[in-house]
Protein backbone atom coordinates (compact mmCIF):
# COMPACT_ATOMS: atom_id res chain seq x y z
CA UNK A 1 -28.83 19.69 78.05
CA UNK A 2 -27.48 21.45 75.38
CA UNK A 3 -26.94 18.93 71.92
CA UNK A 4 -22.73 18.87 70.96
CA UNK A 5 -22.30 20.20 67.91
CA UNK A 6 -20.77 17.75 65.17
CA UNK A 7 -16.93 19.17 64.26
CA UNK A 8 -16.55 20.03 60.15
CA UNK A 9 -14.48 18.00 58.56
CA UNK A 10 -11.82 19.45 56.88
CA UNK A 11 -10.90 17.49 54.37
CA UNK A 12 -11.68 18.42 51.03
CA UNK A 13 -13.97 16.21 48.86
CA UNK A 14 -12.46 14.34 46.17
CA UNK A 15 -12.58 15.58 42.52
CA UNK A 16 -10.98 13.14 40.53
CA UNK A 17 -10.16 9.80 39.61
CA UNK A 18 -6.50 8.31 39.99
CA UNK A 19 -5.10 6.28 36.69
CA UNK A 20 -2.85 3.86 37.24
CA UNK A 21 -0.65 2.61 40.10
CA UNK A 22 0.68 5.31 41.68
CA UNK A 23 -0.11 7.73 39.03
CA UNK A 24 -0.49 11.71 39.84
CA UNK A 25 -2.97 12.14 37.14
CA UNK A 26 -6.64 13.57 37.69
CA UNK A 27 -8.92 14.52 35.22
CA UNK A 28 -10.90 17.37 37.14
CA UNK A 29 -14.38 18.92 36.38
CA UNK A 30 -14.92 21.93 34.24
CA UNK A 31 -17.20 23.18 36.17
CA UNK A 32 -20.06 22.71 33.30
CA UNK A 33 -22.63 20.75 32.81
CA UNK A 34 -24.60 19.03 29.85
CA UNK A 35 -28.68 19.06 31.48
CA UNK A 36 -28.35 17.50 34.13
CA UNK A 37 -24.73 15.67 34.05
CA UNK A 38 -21.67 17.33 35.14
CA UNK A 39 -19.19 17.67 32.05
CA UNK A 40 -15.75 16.71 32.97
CA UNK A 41 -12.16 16.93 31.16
CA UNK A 42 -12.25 12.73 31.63
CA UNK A 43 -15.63 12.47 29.48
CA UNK A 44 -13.60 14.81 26.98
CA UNK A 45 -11.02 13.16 26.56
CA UNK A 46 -12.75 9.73 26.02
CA UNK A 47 -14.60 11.00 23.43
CA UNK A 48 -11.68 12.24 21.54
CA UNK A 49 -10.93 9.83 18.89
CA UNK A 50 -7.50 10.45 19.27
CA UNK A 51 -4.97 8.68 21.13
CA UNK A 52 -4.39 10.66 24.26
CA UNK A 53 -1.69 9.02 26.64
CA UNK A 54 -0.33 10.39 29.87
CA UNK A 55 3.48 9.23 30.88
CA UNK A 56 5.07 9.40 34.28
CA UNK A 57 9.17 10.63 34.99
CA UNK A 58 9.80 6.52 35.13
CA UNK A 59 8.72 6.65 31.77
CA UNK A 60 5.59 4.20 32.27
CA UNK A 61 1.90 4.73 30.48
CA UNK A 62 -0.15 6.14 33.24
CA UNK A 63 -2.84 7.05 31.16
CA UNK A 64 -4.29 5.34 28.41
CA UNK A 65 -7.52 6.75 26.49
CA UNK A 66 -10.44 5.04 24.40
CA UNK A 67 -9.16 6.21 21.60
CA UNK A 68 -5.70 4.89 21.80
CA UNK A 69 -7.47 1.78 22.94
CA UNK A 70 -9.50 2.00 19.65
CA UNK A 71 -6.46 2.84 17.50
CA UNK A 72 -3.78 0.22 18.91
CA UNK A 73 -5.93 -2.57 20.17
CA UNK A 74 -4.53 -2.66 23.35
CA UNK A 75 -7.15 -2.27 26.66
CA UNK A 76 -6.40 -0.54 29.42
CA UNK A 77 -5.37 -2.71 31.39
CA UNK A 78 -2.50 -3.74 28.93
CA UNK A 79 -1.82 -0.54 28.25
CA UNK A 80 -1.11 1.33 31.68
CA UNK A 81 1.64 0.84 33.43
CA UNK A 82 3.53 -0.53 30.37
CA UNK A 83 6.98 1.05 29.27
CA UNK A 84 6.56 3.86 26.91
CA UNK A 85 8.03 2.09 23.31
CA UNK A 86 5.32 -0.07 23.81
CA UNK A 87 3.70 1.38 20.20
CA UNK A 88 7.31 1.73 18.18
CA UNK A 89 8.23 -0.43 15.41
CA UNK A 90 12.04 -2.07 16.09
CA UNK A 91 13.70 0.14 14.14
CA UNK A 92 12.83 2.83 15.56
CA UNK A 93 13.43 1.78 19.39
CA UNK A 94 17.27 0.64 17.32
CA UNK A 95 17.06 4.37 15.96
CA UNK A 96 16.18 6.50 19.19
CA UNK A 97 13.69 8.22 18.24
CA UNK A 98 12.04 8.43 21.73
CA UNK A 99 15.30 9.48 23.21
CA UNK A 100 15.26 12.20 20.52
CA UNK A 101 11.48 13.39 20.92
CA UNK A 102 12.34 13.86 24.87
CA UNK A 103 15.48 16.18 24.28
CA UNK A 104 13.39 18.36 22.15
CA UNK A 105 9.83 17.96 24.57
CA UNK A 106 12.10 19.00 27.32
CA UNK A 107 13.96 21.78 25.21
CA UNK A 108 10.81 23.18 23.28
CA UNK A 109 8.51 22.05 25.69
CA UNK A 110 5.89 20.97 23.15
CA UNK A 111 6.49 18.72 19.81
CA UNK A 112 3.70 19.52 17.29
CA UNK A 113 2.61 17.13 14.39
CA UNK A 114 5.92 14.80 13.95
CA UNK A 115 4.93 12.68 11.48
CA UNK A 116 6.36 9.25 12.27
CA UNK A 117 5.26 5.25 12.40
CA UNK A 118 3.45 3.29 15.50
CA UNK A 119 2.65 -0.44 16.02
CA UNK A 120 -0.68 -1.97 16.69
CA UNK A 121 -1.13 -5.24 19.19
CA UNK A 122 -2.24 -6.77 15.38
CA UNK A 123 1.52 -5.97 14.64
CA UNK A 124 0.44 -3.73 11.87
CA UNK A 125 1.54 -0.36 11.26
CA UNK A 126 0.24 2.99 11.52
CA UNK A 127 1.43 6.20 9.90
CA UNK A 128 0.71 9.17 13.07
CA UNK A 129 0.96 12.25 13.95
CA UNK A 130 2.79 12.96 17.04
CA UNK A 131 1.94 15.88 19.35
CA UNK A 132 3.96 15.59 22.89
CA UNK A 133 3.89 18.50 25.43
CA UNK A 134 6.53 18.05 29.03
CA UNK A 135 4.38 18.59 32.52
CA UNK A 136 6.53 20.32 34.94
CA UNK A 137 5.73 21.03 38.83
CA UNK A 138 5.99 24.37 40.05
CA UNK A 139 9.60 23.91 40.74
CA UNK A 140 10.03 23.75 36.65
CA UNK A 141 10.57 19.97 36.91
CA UNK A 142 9.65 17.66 34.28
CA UNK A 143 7.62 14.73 36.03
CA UNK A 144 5.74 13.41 32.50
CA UNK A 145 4.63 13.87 29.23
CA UNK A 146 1.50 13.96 27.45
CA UNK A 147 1.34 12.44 23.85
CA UNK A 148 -1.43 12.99 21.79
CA UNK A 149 -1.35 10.46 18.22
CA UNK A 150 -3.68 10.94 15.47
CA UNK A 151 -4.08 8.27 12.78
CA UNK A 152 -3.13 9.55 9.37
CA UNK A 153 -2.34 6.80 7.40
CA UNK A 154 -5.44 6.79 5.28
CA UNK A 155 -4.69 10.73 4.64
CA UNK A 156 -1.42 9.94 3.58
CA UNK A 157 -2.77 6.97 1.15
CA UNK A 158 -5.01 9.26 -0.62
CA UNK A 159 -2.37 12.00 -0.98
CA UNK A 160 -0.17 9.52 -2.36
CA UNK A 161 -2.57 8.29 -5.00
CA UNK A 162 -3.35 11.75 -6.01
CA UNK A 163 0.04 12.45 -6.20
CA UNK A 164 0.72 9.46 -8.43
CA UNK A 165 -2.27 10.28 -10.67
CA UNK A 166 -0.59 13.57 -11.27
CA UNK A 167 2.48 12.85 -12.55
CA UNK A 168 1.24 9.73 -14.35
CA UNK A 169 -0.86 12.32 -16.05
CA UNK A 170 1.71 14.19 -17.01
CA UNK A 171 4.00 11.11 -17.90
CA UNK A 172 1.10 9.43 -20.08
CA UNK A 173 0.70 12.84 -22.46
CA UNK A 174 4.69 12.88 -22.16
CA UNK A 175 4.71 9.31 -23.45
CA UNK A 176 1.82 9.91 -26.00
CA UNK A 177 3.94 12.73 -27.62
CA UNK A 178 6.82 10.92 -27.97
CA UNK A 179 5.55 7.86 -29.18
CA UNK A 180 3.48 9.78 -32.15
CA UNK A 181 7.19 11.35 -32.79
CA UNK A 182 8.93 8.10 -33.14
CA UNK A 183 5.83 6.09 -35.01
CA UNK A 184 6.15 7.41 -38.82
CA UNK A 185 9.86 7.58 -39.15
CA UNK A 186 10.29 4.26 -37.76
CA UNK A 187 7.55 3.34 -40.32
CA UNK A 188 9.28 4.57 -42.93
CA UNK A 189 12.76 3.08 -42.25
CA UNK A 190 11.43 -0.31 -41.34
CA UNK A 191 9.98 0.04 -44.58
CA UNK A 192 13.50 0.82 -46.41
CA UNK A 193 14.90 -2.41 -44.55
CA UNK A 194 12.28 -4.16 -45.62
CA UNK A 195 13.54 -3.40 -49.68
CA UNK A 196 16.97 -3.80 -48.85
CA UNK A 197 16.46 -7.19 -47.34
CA UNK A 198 14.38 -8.18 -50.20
CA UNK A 199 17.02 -7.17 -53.09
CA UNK A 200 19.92 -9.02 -50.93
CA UNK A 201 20.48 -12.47 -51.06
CA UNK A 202 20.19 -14.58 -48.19
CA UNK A 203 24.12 -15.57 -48.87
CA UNK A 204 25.44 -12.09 -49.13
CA UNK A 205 27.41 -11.31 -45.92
CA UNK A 206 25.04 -7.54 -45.64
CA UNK A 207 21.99 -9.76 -45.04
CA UNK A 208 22.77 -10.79 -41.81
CA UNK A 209 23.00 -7.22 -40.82
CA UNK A 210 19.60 -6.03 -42.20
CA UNK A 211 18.14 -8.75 -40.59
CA UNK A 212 19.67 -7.30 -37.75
CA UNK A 213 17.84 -3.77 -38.11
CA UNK A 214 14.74 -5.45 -38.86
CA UNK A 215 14.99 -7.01 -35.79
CA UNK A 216 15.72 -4.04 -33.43
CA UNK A 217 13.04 -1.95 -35.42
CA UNK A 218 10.62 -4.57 -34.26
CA UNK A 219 12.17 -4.41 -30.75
CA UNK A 220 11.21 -0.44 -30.63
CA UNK A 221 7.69 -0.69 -32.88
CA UNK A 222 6.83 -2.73 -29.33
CA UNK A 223 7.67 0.00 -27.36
CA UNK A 224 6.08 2.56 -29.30
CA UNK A 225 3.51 0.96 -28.95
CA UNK A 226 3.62 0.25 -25.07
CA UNK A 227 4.09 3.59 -24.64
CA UNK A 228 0.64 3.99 -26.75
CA UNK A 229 -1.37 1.54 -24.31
CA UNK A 230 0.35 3.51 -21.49
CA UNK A 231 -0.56 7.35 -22.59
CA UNK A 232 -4.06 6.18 -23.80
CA UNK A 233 -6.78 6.51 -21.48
CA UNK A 234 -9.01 3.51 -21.87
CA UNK A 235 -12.60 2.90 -20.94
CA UNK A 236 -13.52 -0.63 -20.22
CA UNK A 237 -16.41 -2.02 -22.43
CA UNK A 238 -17.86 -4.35 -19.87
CA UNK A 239 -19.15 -7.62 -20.59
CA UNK A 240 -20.35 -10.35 -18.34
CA UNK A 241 -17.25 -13.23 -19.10
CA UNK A 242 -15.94 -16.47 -17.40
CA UNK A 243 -12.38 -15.27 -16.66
CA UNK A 244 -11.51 -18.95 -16.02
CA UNK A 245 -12.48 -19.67 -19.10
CA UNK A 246 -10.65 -17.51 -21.39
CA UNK A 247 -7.60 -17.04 -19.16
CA UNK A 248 -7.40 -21.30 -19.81
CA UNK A 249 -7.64 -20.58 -23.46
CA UNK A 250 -4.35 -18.40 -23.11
CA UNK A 251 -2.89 -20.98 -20.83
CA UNK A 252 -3.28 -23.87 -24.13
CA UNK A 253 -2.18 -21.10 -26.02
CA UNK A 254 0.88 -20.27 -24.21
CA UNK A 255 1.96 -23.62 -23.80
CA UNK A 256 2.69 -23.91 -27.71
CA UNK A 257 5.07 -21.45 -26.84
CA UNK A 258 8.50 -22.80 -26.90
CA UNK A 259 9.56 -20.85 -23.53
CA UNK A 260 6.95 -22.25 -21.40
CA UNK A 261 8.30 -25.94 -23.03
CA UNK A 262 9.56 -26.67 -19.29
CA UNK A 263 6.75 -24.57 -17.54
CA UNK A 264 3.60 -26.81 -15.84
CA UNK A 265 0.85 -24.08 -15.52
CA UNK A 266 -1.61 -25.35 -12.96
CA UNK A 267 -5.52 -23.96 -12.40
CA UNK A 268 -6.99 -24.50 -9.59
CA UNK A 269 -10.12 -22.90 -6.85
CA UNK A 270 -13.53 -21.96 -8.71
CA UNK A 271 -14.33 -24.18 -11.89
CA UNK A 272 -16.40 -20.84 -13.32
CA UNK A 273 -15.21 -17.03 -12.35
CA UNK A 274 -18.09 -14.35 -14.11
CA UNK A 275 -17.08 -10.76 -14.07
CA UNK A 276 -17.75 -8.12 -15.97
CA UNK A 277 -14.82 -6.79 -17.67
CA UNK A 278 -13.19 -5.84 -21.10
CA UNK A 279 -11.87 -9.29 -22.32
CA UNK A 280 -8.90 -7.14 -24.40
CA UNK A 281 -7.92 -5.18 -21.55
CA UNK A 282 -7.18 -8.37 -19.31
CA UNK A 283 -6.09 -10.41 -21.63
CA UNK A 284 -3.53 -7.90 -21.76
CA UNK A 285 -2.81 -7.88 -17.81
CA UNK A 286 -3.24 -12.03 -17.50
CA UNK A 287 -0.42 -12.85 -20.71
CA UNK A 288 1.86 -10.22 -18.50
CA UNK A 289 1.95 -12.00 -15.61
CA UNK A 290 1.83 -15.26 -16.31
CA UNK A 291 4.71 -14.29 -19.00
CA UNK A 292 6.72 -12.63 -16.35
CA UNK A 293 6.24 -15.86 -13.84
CA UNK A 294 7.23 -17.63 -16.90
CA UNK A 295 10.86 -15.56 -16.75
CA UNK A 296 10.69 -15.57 -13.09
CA UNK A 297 11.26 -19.69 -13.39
CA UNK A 298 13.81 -19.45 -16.20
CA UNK A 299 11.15 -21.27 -18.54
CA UNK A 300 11.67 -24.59 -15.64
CA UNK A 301 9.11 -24.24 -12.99
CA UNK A 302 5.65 -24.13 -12.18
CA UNK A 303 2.84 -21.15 -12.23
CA UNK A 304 -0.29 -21.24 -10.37
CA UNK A 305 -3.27 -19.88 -11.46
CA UNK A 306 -5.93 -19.59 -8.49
CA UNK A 307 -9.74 -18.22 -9.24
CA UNK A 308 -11.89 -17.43 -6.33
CA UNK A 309 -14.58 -15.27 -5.06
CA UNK A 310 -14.32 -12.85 -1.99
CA UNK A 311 -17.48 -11.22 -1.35
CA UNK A 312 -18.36 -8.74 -4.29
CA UNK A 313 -15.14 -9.22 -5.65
CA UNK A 314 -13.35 -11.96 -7.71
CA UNK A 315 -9.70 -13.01 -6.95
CA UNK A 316 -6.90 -14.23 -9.63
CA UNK A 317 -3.91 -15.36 -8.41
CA UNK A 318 -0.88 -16.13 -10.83
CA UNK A 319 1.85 -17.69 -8.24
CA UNK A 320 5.37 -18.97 -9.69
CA UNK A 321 8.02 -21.05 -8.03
CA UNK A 322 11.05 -18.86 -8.65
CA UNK A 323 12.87 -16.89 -6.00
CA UNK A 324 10.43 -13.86 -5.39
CA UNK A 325 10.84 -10.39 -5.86
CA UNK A 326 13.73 -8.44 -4.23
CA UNK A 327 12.06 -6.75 -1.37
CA UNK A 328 13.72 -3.24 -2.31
CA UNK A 329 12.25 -3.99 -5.75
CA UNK A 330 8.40 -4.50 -4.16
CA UNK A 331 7.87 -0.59 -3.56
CA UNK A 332 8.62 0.39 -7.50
CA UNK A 333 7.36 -3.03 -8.64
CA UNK A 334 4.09 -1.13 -11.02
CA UNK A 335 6.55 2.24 -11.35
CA UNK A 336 6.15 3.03 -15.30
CA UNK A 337 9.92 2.67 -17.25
CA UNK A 338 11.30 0.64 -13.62
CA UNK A 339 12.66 -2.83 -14.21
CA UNK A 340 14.97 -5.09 -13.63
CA UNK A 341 14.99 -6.81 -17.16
CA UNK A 342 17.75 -6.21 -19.63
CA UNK A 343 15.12 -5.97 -22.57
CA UNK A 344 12.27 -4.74 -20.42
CA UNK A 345 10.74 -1.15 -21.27
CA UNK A 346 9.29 -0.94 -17.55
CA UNK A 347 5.80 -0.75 -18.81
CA UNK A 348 4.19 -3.91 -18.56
CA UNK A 349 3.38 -3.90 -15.17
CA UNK A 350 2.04 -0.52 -15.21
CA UNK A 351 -0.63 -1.18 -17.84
CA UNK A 352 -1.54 -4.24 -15.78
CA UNK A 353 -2.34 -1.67 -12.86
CA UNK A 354 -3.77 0.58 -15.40
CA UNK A 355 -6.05 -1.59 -17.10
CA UNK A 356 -7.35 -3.22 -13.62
CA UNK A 357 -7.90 0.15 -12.13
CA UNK A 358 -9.48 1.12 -15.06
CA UNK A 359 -12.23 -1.49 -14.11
CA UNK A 360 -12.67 -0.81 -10.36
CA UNK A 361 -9.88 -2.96 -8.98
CA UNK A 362 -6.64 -3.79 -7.96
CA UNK A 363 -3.06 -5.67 -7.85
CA UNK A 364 -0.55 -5.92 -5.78
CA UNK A 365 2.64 -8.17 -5.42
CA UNK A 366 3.88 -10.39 -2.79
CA UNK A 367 6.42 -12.28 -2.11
CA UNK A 368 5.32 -16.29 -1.05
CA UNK A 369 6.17 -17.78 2.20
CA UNK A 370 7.56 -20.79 0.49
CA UNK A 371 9.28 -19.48 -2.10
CA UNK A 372 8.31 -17.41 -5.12
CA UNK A 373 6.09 -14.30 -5.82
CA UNK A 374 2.43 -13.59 -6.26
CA UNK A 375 0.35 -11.28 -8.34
CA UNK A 376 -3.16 -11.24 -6.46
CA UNK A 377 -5.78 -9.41 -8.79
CA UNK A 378 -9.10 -8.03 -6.81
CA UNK A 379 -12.12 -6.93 -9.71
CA UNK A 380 -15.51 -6.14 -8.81
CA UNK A 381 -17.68 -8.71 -10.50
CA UNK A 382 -20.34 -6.62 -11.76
CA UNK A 383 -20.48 -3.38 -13.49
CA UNK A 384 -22.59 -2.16 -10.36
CA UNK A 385 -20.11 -2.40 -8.28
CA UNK A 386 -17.38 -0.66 -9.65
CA UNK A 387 -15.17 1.77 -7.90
CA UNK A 388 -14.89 4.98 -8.93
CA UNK A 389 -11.27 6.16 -9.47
């Protein structure tokens, strides 16, 4: 009796892997292999440390890649089959700007390298560029996109700060020449005041305006010489010091200062805070701030001065109770020649920066929850660990 033969099935073997409910997206072989294991355009794009996402005509995630896991924080399974603005700040879902980048996907059919800002599940933002590239059936139909994001936020940092060196560069030798300009003749004619004052007696009614002069001469012999600490290129002579220590002995001598009369200056965290660091350099940076928090109360108020360490790194604080820095004002805040003082030359905050960078560290400014604003100075605490740059 003969033995039926078994019918072929017809149906072709499956190739790919389906992402997402109801998705139409397969990631197919290449036909290659690496030794033994077959490569396919799924193992490629998980490698990829970009953010690779697919999107479906309704405008859902259907795909969602390691690397955009990696990059946003979100898994997976958060990720896919979430709407598409799931990454964009609030502004720019009030903005448009995915309405925007579909009109010109759909018009250009691919949107290369649009720099622009995403959202992390950590709420913190990314800088990114944007690739996005319209699928269309064989009909010509658009029925997704793809969206490829590339973190370049730490790029853009370090094009920024080499940008800034640059033109503070330029603007130091710019300042150094024009202080050396104004330094001898305003010498010389606070000298001349000086004789005039002294052959005109205190009741003659010219006194009172040579006293004036003096005064303003004074007023720009501080500049001068602001603009000198500025232009001047400093290297920190390192010495192994008890910041607390000194930065108390400024505090006792500040408060014989009649301005801080009505000021209660408060220090508090680690009894003992070694670094080392040039003494003159900070004491430079520490009697800025706390003299700024001083005008930042009106001379009635209190400043907080908190030492700790972090790791490798020791932490300063100076914290006053007055009503914080503008937030448009934040951005520009260390800016040479930018404040918001009347008398203010603009560069006291920039040799603060200076003169910390100089040793390996930073400063930034914050505004408080509470109320207030906060200077928070980071400086390696030994000479071993300093920064370069």
């Amino acid at each position: 009796m003969a033995t039926p033969r078994r019918r072929q099935s017809t149906k072709k073997p499956r190739t790919g892997a389906r992402r997402g409910p109801g998705a139409r997206f397969f990631l197919e072989s290449v036909g290659a292999t690496l030794g033994s294991t077959p490569i396919s355009l799924e193992a490629i794009v998980e490698a990829s440390p970009d953010a690779i996402l697919f999107i479906d005509g309704d405008r859902r995630i259907r795909y969602w890649s390691h690397g955009a896991s990696e990059m946003f924080g979100y898994a997976r399974a958060e990720a896919e089959g979430a709407y598409y603005d799931l990454l964009l700040p609030e502004d720019l879902k009030k903005s448009g700007e995915l309405v925007e980048l579909e009109r010109a996907t759909d018009a250009q059919g691919t949107v290369r390298n649009h720099l622009t800002r995403r959202v992390g599940k950590d709420g913190r933002e990314k800088l990114v560029s944007l690739s996005r590239t319209a699928l269309r059936d064989e009909a010509g139909n658009v029925v997704g996109w793809t969206a490829i994001l590339r973190d370049v936020t730490e790029h853009s940092r370090v094009e920024a700060e080499l940008s800034r060196a640059r033109s503070l560069a330029m603007l130091g030798e710019l300042a150094a020449t024009v202080a050396h300009e104004i330094k001898n003749p305003l010498a010389a004619i606070y000298g001349a005041a000086q004789i005039l004052v002294a052959e005109t007696p205190v009741e003659d009614p010219r006194r009172e305006v040579l006293d004036r002069i003096s005064d303003h001469i004074r007023r720009l012999d501080a500049t001068v010489r602001d603009l000198l600490r500025f232009a001047r290129p400093e290297t920190p002579r390192l010495v192994a010091r008890d910041v607390r220590g000194y930065v108390a002995g400024l505090v006792d001598a500040l408060a014989e200062d009649s301005r801080f009369r009505e000021v209660v200056m408060v220090l508090t965290g680690e009894t003992k805070l070694e670094v080392d660091c040039d003494e003159r350099l900070m004491d430079q940076v520490f009697q800025n701030l706390i003299q700024n928090a001083c005008d930042a109360v009106n001379g009635r108020g209190e400043i907080e001065i908190h030492f700790s360490y972090e790791g490798d790194d020791a932490v300063i604080t100076v914290s006053d109770s007055g009503p914080g820095i503008p937030e448009a004002v934040l951005p520009r805040i260390f800016d040479p020649f930018y404040t918001t003082k009347l008398r203010g030359t603009g560069l006291g905050l920039a040799i603060c920066r200076k003169n910390v960078e100089a040793h390996g560290g930073a400063i930034r400014a914050e505004n408080r929850a509470e109320s207030g604003a906060r200077f928070v100075v980071r400086l390696p605490r030994r000479a071993s660990a300093h920064r370069a740059g």
